[in-house]
Protein backbone atom coordinates (compact mmCIF):
# COMPACT_ATOMS: atom_id res chain seq x y z
CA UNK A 1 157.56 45.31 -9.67
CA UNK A 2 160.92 45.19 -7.31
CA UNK A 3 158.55 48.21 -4.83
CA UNK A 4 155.35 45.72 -4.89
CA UNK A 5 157.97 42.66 -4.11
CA UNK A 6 159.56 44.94 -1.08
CA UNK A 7 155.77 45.83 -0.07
CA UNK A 8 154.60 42.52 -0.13
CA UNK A 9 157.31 41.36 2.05
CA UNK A 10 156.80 44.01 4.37
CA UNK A 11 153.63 43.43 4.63
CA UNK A 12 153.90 39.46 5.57
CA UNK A 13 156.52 39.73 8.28
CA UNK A 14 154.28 42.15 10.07
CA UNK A 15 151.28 39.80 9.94
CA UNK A 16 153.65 37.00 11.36
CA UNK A 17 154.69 39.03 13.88
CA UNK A 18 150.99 39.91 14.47
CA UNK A 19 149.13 37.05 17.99
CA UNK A 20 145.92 36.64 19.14
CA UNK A 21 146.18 38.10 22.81
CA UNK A 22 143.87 36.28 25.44
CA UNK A 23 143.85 39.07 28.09
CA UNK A 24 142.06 38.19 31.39
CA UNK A 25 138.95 40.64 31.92
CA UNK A 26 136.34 41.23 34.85
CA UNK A 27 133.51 39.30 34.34
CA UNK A 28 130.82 42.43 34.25
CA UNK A 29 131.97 46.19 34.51
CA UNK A 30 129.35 48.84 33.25
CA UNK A 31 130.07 50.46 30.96
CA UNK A 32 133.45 49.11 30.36
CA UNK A 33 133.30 45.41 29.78
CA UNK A 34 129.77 43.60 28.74
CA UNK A 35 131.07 40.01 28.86
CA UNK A 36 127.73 38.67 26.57
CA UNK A 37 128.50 41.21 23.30
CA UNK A 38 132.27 41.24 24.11
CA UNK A 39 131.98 45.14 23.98
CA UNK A 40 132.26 48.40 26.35
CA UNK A 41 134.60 51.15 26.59
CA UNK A 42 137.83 48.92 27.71
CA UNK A 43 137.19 46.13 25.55
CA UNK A 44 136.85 48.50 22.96
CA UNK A 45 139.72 50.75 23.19
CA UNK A 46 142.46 48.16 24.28
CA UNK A 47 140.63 45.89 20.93
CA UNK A 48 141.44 48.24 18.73
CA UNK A 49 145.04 49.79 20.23
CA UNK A 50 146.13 45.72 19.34
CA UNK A 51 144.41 45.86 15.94
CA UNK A 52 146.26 48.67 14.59
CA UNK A 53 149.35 46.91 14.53
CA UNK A 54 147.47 43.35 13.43
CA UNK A 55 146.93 41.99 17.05
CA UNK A 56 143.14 39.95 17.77
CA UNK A 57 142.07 40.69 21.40
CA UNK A 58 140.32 37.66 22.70
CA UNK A 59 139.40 38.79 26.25
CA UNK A 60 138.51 35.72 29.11
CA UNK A 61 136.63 36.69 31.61
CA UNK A 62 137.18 35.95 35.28
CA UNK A 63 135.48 37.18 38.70
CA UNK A 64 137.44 40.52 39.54
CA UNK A 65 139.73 38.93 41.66
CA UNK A 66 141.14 36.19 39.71
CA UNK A 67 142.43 38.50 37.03
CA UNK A 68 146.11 38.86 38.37
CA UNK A 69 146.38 34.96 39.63
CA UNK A 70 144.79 33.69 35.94
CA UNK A 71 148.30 35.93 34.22
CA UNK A 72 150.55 34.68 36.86
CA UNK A 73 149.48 31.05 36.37
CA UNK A 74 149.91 31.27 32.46
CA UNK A 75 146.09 30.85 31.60
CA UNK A 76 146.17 34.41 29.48
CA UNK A 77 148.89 36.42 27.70
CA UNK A 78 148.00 39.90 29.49
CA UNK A 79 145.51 41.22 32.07
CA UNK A 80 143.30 44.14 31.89
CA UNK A 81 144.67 45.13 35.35
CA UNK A 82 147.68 43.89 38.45
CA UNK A 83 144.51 45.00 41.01
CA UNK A 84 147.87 46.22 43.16
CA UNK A 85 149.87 43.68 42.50
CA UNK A 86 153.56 44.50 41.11
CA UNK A 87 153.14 41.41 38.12
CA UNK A 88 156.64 42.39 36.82
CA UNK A 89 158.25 39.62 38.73
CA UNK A 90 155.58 37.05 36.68
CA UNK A 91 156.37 37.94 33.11
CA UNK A 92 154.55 41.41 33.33
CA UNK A 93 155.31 44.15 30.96
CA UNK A 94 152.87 46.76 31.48
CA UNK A 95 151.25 48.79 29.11
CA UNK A 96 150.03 52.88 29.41
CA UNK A 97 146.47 53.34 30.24
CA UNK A 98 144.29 52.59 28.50
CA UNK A 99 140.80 53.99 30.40
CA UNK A 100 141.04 55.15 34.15
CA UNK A 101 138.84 54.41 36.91
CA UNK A 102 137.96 58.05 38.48
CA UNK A 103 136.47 57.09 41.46
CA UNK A 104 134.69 60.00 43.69
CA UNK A 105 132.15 60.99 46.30
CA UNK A 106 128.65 61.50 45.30
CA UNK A 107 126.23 63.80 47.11
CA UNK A 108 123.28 65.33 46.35
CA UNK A 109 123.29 68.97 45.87
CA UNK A 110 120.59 69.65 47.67
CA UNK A 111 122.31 68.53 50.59
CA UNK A 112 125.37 71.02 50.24
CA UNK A 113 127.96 69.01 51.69
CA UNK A 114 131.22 69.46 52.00
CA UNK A 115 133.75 66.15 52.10
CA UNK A 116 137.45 66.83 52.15
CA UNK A 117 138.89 64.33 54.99
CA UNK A 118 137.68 61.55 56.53
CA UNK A 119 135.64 63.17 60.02
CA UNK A 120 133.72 64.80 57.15
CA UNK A 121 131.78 60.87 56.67
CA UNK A 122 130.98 61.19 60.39
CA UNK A 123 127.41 60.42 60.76
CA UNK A 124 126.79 59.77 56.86
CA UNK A 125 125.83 56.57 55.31
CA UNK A 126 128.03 55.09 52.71
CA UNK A 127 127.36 53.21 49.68
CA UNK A 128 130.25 51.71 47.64
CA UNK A 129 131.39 49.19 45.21
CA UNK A 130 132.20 45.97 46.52
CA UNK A 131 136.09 45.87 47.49
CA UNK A 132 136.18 49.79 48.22
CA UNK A 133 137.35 49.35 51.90
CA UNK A 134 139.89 47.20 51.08
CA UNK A 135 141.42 50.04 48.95
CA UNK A 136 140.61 52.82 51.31
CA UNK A 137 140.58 51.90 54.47
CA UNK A 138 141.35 55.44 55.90
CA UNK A 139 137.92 56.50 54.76
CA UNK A 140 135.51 53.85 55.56
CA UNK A 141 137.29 52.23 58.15
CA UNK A 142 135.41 54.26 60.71
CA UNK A 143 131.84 54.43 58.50
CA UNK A 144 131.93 51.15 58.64
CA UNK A 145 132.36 50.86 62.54
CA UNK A 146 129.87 52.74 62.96
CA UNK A 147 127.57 50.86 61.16
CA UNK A 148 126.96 52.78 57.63
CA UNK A 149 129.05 51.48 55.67
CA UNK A 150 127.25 49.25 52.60
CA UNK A 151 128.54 47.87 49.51
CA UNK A 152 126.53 46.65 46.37
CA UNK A 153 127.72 45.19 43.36
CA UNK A 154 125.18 46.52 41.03
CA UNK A 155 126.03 49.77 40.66
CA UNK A 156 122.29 50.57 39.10
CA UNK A 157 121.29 50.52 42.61
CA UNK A 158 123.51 53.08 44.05
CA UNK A 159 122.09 55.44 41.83
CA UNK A 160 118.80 55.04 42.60
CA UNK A 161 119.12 54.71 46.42
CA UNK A 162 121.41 58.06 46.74
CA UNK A 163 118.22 59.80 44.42
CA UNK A 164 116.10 58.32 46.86
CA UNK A 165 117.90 59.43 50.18
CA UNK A 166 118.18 55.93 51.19
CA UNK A 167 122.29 56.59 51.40
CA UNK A 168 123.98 59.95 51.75
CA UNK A 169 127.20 59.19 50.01
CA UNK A 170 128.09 57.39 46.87
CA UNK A 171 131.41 55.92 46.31
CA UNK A 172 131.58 55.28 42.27
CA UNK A 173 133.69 55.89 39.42
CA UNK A 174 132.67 59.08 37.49
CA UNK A 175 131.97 57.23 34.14
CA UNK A 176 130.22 54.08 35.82
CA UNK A 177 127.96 56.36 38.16
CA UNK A 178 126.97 58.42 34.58
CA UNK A 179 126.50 55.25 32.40
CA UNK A 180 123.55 53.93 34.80
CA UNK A 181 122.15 57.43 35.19
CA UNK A 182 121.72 57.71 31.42
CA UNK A 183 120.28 54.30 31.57
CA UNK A 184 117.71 54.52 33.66
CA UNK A 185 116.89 57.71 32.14
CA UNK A 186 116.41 55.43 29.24
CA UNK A 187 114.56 53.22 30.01
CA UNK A 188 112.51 53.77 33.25
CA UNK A 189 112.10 57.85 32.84
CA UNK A 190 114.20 58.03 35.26
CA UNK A 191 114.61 62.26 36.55
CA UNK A 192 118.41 62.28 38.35
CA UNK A 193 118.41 65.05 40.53
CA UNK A 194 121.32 67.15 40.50
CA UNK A 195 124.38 65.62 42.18
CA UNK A 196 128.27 66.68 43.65
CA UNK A 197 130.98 65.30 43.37
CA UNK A 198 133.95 65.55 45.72
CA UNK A 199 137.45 64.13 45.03
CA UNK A 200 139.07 62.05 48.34
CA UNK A 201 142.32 60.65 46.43
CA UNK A 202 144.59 61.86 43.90
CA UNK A 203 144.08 60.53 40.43
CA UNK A 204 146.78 58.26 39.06
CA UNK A 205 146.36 56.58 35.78
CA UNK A 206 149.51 54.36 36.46
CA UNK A 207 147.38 52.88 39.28
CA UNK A 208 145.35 51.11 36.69
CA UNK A 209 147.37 49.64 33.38
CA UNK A 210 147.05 46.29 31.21
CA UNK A 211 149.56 43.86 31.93
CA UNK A 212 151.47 41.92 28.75
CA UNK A 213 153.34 39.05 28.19
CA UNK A 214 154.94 39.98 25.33
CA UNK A 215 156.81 43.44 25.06
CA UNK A 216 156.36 43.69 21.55
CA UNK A 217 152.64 42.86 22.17
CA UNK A 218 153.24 45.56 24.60
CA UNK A 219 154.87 48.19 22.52
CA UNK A 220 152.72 47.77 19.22
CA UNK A 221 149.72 48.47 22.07
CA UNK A 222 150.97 51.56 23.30
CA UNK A 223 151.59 52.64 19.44
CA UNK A 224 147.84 52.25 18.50
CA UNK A 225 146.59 53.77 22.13
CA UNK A 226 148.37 56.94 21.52
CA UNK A 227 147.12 56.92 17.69
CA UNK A 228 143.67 55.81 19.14
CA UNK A 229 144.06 59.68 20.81
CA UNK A 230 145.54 61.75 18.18
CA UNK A 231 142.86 60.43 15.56
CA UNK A 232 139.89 61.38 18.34
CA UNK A 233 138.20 57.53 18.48
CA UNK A 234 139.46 57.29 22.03
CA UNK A 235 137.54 59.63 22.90
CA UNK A 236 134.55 59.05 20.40
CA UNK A 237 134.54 55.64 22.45
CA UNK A 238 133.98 57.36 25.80
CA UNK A 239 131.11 59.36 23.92
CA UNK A 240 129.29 55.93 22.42
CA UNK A 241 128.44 55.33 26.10
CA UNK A 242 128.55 58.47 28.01
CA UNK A 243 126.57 60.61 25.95
């Protein structure tokens, strides 16, 4: 009886200590955030990182943008992402990663291509996400003074028009630039012809982490990420939409 007693207790400190954490979200990233089901591979990984210690995730949405100035005025408890900017100085404890944006060059093979620098763009057309210049400027800069440079927020589109040889390069994240291949595979009998890919900028998960109020919040996250990896259903999570 005294063990049950001791369990009991344990037990009902930790659900007081567990919150509900409103954590601001982009408004519609394929395939990691679908706003209308409250699902995708983010939503679903940093959901259940929170839940193994007893945390809710109740993610607001905002355009892309707004995410860091929506945890610096108070409006949310954590962010999915600082987009660049250092939010220690606002109450920011940040978090490990919990997915990473892999963004590459995408050619088709049949054009053998070679992109390691910059000059290698010279004369190609460019198709990107919208905000890419912004974040690297030493590549497009020049693509997009000379005219063929072109961004498009639906990334559905920049697989298509690369298939179609409307644009030579595709600027995409790896798992975003898959997703909408398998989908229109799906559900248009789609045939994607075979593609390269060629890194332009070293990968650094610490360029992309949730931000927390809370360090506890914080800490109890990073506990159920890393268990979300040794038990396999991180990755089991990729699979549900990559595969």
């Amino acid at each position: 009886m005294r063990a049950l007693i001791i369990f009991l207790c344990l037990l009902a400190a930790q659900s007081s200590q567990a919150s509900v954490v409103q954590m601001a979200f982009g408004e519609k990233i394929p395939p990691f955030c679908f706003p209308a089901s409250n699902t995708g591979i983010e939503l679903e990984v940093i959901g259940e990182a929170l839940a193994y210690r007893g945390h809710v995730l109740k993610p607001v949405y905002y355009p892309f943008a707004r995410i860091p100035v929506a945890f610096k005025g108070k409006e949310v408890s954590a962010a999915m992402t600082d987009l660049g900017e250092d939010l220690r100085p606002f109450g920011g404890h940040y978090g490990d990663p919990a997915v990473v944006y892999d963004n590459v060059l995408i050619t088709l093979k049949s054009r053998n291509l070679r992109i390691s620098k910059p000059a290698d763009l010279k004369g190609l057309s460019v198709i990107s996400f919208q905000g890419a210049i912004k974040r690297y400027p030493e590549w497009l800069d020049q693509v997009k003074a000379d005219g063929r440079y072109f961004e498009q927020n639906d990334q559905r589109v920049q697989v298509l028009t690369l298939a179609r040889g409307r644009y030579d390069v595709v600027l995409s994240d790896r798992s975003i630039f898959r997703y909408f291949t398998l989908q229109l595979q799906k559900t248009e009998g789609f045939l994607p012809p075979a593609v390269e890919e060629h890194r332009f900028t070293a990968l650094n998960p610490m360029d992309y982490r949730p931000v927390f109020r809370d360090p506890k919040v914080r800490d109890d996250f990073n506990i159920g990420l890393k268990h979300l990896k040794d038990s396999g259903r991180f990755q089991a999570i990729y699979d549900k939409y990559l595969k």
